[in-house]
PDB file of N, CA and C in Angstrom:
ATOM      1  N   UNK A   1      59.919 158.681 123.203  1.00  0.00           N
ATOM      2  CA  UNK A   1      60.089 159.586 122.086  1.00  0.00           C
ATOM      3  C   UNK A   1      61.281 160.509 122.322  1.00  0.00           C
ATOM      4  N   UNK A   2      61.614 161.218 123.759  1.00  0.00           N
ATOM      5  CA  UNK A   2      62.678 161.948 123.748  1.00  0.00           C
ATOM      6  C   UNK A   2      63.833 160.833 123.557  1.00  0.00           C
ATOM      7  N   UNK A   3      63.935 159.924 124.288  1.00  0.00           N
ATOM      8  CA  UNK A   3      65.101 158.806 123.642  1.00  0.00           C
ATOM      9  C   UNK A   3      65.542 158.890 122.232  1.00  0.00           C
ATOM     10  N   UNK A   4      64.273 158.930 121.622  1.00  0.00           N
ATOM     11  CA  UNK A   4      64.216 158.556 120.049  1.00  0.00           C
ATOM     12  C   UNK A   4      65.000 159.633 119.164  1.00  0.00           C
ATOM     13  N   UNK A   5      64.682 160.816 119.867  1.00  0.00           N
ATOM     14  CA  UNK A   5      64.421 162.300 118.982  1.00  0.00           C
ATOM     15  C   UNK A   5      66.212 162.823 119.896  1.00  0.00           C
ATOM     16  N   UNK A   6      66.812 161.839 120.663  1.00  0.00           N
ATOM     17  CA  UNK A   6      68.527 162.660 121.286  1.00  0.00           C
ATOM     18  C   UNK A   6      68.926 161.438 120.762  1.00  0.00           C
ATOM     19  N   UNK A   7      68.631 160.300 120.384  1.00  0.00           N
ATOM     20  CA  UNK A   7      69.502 159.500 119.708  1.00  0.00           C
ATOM     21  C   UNK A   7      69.490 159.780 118.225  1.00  0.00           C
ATOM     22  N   UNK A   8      68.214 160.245 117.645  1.00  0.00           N
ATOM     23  CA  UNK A   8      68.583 161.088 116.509  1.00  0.00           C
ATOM     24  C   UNK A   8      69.308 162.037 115.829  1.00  0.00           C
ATOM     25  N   UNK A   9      69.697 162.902 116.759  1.00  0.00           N
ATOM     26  CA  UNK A   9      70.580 164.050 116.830  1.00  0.00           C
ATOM     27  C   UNK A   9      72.034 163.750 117.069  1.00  0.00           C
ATOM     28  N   UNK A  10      72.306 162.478 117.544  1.00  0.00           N
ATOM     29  CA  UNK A  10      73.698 161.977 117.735  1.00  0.00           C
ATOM     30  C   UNK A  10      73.729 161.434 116.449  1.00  0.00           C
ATOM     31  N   UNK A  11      72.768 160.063 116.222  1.00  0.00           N
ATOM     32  CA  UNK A  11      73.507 159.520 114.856  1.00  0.00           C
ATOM     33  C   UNK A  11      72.938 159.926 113.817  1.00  0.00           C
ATOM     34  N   UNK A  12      72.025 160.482 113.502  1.00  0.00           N
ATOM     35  CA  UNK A  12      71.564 161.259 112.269  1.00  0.00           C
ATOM     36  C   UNK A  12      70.498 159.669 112.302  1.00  0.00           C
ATOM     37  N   UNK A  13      70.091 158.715 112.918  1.00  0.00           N
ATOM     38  CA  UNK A  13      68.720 157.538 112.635  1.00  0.00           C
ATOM     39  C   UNK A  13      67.436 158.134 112.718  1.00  0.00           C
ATOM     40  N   UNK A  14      66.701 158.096 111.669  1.00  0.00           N
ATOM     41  CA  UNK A  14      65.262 158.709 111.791  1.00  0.00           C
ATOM     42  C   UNK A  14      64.220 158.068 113.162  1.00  0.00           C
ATOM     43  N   UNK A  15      63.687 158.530 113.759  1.00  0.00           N
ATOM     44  CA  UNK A  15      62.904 158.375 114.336  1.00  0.00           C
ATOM     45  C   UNK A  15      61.485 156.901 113.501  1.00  0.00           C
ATOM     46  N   UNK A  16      61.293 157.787 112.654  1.00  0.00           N
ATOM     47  CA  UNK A  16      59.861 157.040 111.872  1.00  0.00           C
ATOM     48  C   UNK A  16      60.822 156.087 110.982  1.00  0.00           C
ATOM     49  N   UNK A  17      60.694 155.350 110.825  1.00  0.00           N
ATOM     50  CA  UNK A  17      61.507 153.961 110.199  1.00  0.00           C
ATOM     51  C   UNK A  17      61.457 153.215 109.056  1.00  0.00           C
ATOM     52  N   UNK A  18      61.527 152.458 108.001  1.00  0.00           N
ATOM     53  CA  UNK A  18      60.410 151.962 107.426  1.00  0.00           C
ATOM     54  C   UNK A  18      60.962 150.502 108.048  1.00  0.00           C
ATOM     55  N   UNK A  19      60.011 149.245 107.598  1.00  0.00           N
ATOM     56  CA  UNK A  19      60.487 148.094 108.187  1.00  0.00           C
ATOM     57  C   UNK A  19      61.752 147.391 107.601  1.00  0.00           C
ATOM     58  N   UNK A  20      62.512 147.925 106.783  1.00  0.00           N
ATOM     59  CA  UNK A  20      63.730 147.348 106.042  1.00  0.00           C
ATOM     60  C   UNK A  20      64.257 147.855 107.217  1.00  0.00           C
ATOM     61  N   UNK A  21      64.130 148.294 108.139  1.00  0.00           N
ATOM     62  CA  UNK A  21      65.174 148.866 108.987  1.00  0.00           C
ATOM     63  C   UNK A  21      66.028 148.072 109.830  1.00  0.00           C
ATOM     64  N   UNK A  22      64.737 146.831 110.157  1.00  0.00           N
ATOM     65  CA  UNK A  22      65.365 145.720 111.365  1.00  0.00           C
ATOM     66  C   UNK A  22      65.527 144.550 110.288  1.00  0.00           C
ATOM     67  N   UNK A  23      64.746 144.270 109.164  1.00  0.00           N
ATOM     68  CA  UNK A  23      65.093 143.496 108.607  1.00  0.00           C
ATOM     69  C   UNK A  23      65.983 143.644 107.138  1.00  0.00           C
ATOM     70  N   UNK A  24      67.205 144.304 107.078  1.00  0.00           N
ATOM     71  CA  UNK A  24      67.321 144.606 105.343  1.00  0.00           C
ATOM     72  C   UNK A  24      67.644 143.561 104.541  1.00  0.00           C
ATOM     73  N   UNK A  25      67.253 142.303 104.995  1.00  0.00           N
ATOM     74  CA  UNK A  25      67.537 141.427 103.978  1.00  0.00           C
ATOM     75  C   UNK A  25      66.269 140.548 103.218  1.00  0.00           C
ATOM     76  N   UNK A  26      65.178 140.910 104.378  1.00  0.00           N
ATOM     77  CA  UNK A  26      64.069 140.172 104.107  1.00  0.00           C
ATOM     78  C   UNK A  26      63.563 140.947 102.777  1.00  0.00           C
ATOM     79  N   UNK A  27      62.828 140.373 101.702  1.00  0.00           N
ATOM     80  CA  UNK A  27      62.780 140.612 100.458  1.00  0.00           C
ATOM     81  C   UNK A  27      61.333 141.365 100.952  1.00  0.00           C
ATOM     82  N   UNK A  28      60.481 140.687 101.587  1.00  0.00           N
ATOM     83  CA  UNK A  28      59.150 141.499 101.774  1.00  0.00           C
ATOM     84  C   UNK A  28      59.065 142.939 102.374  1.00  0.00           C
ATOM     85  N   UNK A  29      60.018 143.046 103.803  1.00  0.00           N
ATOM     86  CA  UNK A  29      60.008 144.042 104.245  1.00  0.00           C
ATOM     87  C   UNK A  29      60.557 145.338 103.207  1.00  0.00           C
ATOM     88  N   UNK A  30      61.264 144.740 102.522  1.00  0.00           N
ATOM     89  CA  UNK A  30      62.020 145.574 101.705  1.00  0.00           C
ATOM     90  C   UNK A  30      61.167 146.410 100.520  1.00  0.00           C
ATOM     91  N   UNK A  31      60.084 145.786 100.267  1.00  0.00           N
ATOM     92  CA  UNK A  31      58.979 146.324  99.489  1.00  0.00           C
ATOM     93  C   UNK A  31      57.958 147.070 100.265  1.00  0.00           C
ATOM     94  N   UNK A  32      57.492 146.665 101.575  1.00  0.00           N
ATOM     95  CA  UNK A  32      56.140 147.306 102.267  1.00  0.00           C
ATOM     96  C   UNK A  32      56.566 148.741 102.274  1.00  0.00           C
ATOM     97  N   UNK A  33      55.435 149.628 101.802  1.00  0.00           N
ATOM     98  CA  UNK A  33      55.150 151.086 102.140  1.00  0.00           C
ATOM     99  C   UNK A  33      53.990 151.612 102.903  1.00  0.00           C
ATOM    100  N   UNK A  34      53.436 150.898 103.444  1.00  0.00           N
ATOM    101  CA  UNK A  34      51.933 150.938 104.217  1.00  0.00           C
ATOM    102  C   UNK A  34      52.253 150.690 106.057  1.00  0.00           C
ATOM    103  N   UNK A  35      53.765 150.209 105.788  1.00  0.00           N
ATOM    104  CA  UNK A  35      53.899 150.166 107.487  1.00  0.00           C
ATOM    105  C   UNK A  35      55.117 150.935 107.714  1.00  0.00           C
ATOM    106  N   UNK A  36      54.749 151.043 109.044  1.00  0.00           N
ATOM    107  CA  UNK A  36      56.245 151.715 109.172  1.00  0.00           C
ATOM    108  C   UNK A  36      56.774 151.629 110.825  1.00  0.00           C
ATOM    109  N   UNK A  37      58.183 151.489 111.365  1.00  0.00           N
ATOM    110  CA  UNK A  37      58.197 151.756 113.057  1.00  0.00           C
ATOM    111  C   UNK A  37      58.453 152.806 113.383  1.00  0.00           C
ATOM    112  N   UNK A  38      58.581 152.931 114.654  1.00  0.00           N
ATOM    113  CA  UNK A  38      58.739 154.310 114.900  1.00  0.00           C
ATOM    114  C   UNK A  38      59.703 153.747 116.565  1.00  0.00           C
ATOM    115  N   UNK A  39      61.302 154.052 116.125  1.00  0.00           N
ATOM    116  CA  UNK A  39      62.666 153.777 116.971  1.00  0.00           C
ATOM    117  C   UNK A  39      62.149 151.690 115.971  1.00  0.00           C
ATOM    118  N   UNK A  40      63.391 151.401 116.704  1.00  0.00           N
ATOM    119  CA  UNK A  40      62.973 149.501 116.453  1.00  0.00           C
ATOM    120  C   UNK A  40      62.000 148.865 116.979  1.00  0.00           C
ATOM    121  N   UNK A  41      60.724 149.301 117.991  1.00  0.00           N
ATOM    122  CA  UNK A  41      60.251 148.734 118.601  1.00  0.00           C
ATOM    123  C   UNK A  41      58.759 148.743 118.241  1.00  0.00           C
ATOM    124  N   UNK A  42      58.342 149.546 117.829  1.00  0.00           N
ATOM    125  CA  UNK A  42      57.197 149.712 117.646  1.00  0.00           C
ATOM    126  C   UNK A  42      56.821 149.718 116.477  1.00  0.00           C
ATOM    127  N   UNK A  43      55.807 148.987 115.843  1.00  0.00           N
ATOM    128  CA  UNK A  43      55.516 148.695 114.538  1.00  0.00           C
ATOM    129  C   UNK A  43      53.535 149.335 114.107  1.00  0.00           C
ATOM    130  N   UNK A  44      53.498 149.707 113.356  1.00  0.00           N
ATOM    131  CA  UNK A  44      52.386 150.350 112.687  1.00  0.00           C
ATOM    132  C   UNK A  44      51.814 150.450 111.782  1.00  0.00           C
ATOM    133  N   UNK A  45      50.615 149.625 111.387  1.00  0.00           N
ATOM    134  CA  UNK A  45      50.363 149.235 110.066  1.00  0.00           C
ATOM    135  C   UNK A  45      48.774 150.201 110.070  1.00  0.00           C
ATOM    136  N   UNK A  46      48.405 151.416 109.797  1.00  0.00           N
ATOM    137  CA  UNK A  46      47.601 151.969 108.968  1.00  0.00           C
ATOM    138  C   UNK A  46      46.548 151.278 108.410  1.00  0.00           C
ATOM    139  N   UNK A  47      45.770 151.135 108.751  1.00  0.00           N
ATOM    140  CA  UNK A  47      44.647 150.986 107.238  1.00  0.00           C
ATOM    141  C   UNK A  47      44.730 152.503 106.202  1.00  0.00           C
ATOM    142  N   UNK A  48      45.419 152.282 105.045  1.00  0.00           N
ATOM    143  CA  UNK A  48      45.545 153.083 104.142  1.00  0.00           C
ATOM    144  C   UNK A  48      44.759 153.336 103.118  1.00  0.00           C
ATOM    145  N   UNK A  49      43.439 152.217 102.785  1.00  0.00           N
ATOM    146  CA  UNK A  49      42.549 152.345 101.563  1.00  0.00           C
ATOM    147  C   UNK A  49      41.188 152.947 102.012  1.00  0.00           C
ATOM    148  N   UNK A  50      41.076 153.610 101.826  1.00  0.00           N
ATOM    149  CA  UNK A  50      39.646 154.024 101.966  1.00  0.00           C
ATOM    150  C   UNK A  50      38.378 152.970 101.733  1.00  0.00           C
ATOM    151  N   UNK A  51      37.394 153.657 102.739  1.00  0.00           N
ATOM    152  CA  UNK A  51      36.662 152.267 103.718  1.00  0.00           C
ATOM    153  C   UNK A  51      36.725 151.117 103.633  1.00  0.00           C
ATOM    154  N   UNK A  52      37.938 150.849 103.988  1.00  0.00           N
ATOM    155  CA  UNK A  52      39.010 148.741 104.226  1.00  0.00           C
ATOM    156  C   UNK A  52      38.459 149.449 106.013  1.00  0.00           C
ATOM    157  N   UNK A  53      38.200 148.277 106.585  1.00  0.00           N
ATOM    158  CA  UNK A  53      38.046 147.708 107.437  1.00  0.00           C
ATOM    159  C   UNK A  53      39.257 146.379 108.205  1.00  0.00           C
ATOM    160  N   UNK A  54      39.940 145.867 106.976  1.00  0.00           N
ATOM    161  CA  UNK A  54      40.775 145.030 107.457  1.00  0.00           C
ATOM    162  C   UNK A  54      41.798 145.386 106.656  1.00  0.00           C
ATOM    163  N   UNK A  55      43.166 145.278 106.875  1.00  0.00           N
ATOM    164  CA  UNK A  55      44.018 145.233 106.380  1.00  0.00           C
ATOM    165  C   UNK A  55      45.106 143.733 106.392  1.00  0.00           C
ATOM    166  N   UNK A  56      45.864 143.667 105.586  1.00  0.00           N
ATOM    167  CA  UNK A  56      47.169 142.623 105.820  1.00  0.00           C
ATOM    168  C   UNK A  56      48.210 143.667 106.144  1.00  0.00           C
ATOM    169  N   UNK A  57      48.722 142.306 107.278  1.00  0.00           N
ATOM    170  CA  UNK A  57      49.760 142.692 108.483  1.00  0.00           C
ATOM    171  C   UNK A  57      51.084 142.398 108.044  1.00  0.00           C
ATOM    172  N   UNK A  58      52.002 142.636 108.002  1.00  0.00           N
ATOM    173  CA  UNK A  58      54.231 141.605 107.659  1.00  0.00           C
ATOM    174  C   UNK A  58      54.286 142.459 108.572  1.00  0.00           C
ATOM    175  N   UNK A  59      54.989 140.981 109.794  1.00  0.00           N
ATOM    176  CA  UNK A  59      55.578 141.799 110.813  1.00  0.00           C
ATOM    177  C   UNK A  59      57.365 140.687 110.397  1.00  0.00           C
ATOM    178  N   UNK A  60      58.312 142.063 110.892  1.00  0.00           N
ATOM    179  CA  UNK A  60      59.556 141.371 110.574  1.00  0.00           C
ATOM    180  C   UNK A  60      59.771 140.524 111.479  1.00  0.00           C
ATOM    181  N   UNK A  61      60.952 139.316 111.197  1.00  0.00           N
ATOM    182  CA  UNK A  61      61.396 138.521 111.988  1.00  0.00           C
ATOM    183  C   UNK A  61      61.260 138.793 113.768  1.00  0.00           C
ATOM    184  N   UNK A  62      60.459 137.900 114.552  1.00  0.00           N
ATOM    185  CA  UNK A  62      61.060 138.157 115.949  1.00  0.00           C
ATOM    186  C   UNK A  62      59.766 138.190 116.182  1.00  0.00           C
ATOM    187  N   UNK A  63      59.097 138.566 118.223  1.00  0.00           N
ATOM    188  CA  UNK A  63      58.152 138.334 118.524  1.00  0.00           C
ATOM    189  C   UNK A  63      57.580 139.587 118.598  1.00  0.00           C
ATOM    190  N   UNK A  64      56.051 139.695 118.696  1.00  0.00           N
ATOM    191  CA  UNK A  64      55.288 141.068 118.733  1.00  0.00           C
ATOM    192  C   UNK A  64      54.110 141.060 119.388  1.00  0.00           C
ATOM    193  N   UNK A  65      53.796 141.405 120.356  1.00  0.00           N
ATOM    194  CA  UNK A  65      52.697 142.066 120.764  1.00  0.00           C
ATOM    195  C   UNK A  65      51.899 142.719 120.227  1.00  0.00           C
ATOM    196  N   UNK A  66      50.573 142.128 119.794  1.00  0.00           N
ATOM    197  CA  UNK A  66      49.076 142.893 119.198  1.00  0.00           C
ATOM    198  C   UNK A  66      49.226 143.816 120.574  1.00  0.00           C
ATOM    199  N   UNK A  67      49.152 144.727 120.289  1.00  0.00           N
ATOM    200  CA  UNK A  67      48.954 146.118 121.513  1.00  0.00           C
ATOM    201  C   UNK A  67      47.618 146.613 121.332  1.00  0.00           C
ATOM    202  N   UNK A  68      46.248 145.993 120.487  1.00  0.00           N
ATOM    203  CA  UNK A  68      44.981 145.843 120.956  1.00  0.00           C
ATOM    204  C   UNK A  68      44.328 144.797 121.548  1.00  0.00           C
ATOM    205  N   UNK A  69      44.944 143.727 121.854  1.00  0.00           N
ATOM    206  CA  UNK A  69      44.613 142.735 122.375  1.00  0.00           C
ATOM    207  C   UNK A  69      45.722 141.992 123.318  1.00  0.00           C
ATOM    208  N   UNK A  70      46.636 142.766 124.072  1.00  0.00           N
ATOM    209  CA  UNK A  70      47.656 142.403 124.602  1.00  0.00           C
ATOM    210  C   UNK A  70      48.434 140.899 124.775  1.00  0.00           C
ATOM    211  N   UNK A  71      47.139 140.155 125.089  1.00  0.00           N
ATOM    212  CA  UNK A  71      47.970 138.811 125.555  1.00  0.00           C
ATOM    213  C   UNK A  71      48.153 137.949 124.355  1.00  0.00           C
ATOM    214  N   UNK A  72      47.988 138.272 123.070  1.00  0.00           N
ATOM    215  CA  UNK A  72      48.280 137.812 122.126  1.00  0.00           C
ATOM    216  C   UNK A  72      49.618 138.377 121.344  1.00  0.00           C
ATOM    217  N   UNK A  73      50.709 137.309 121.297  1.00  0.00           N
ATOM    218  CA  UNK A  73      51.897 137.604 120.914  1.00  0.00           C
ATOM    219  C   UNK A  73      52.242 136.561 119.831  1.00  0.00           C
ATOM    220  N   UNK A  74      52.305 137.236 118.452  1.00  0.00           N
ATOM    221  CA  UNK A  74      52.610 137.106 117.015  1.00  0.00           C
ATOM    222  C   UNK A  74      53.955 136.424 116.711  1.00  0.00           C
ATOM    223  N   UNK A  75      54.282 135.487 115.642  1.00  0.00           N
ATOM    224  CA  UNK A  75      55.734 135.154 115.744  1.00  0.00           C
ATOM    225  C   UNK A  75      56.059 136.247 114.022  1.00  0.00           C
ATOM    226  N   UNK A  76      56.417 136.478 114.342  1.00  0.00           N
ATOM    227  CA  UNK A  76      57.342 137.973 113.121  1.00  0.00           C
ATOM    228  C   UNK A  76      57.749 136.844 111.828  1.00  0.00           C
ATOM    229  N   UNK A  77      58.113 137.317 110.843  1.00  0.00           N
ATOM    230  CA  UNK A  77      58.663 136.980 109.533  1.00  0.00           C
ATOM    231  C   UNK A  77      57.455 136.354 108.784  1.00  0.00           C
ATOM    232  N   UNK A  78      56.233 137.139 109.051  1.00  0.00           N
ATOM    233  CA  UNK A  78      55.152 136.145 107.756  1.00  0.00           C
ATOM    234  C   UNK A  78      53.976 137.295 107.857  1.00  0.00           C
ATOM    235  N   UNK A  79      53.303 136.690 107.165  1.00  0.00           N
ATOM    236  CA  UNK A  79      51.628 137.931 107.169  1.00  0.00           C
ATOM    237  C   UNK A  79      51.007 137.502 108.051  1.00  0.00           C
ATOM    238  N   UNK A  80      49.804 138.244 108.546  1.00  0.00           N
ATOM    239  CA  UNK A  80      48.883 137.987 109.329  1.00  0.00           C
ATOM    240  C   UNK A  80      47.447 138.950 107.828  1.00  0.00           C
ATOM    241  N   UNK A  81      46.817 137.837 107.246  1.00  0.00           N
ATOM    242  CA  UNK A  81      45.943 138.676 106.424  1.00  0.00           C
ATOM    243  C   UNK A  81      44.688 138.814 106.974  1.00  0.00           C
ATOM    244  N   UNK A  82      44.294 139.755 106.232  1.00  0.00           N
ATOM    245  CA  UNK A  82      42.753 140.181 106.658  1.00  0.00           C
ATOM    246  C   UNK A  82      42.314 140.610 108.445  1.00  0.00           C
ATOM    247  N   UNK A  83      43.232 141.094 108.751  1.00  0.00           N
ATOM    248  CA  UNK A  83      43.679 141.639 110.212  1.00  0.00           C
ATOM    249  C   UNK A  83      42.730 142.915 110.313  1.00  0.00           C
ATOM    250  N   UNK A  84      41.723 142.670 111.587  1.00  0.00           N
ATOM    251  CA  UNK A  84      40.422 143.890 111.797  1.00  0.00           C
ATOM    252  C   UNK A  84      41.181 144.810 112.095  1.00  0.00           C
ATOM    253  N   UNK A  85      40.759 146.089 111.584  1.00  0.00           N
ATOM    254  CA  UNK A  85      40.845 147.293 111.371  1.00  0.00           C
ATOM    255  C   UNK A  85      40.058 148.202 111.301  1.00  0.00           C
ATOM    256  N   UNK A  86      38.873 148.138 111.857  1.00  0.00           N
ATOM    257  CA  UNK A  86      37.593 149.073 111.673  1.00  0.00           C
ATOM    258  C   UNK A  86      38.357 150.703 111.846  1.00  0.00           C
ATOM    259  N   UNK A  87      37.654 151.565 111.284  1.00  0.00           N
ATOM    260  CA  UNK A  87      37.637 152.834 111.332  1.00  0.00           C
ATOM    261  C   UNK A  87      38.339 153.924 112.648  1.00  0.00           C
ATOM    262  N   UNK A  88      37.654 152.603 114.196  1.00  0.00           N
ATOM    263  CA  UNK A  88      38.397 153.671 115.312  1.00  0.00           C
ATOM    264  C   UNK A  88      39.583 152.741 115.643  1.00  0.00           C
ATOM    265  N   UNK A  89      40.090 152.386 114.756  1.00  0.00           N
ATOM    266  CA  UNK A  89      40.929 151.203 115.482  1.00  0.00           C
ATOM    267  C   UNK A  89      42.332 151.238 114.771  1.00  0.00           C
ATOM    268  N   UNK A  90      44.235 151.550 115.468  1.00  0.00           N
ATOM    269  CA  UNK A  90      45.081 151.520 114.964  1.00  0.00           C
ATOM    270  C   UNK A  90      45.666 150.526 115.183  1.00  0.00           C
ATOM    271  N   UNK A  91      46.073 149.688 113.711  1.00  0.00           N
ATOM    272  CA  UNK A  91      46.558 147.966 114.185  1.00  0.00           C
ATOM    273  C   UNK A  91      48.488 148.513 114.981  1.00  0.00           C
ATOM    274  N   UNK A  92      49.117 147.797 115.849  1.00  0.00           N
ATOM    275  CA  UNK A  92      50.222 148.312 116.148  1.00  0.00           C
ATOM    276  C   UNK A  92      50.864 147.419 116.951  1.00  0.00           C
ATOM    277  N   UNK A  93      51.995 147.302 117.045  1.00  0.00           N
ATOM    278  CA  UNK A  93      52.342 145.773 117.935  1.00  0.00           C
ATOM    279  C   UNK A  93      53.694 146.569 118.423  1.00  0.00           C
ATOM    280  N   UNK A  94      54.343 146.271 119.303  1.00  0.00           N
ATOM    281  CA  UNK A  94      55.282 146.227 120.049  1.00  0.00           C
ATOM    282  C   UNK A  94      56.303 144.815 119.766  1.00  0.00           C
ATOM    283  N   UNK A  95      57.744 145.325 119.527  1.00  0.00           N
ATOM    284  CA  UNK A  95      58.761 143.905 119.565  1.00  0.00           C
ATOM    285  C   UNK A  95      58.603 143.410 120.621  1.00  0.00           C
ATOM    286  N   UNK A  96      59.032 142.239 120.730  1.00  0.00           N
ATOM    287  CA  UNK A  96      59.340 141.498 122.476  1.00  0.00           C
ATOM    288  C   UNK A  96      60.860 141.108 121.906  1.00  0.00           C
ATOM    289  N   UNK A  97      61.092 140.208 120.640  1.00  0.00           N
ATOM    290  CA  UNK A  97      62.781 140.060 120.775  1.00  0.00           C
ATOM    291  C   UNK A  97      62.694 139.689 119.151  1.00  0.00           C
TER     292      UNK A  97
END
């Protein structure tokens, strides 16, 4: 986060991201408002509806780490739907490339 928050201050790049950020050409990313990264690496999808339990996932192009289930690594540019989300639980993945 201090990385995030002195590279901010040099180039004026927000910290909190939305996902058009890594992808601006992909037509989907370019619409999602329910996710967002935070620097390029870290991705964060909310359950945003009140009592949803699962949500759908768009992770952009490239590989990702479920960071609740570690050894499972996602290939980027498609949905993952109906992705568990219970109440104590933040869905969130990490890039790998």
């Amino acid at each position: 986060m201090i990385e995030l928050a002195r590279n901010a201050t040099q180039t004026g790049e927000p910290i909190v991201r939305p996902l058009w950020w890594l992808a601006p050409e992909d037509a989907v990313a370019l619409e999602i408002d329910s996710e967002f990264l935070v620097g390029n690496d870290l991705l964060v999808a909310p359950v945003v509806e009140e009592g949803a339990t699962s949500r759908d996932v768009y992770l952009p192009v490239g590989s990702w780490r479920d960071m609740n289930d570690v050894g499972v690594v996602l290939d980027g540019g498609r949905w993952y739907y109906n992705y568990s989300a219970p109440l104590d639980f933040l869905p969130y993945f990490t890039r790998l490339a």
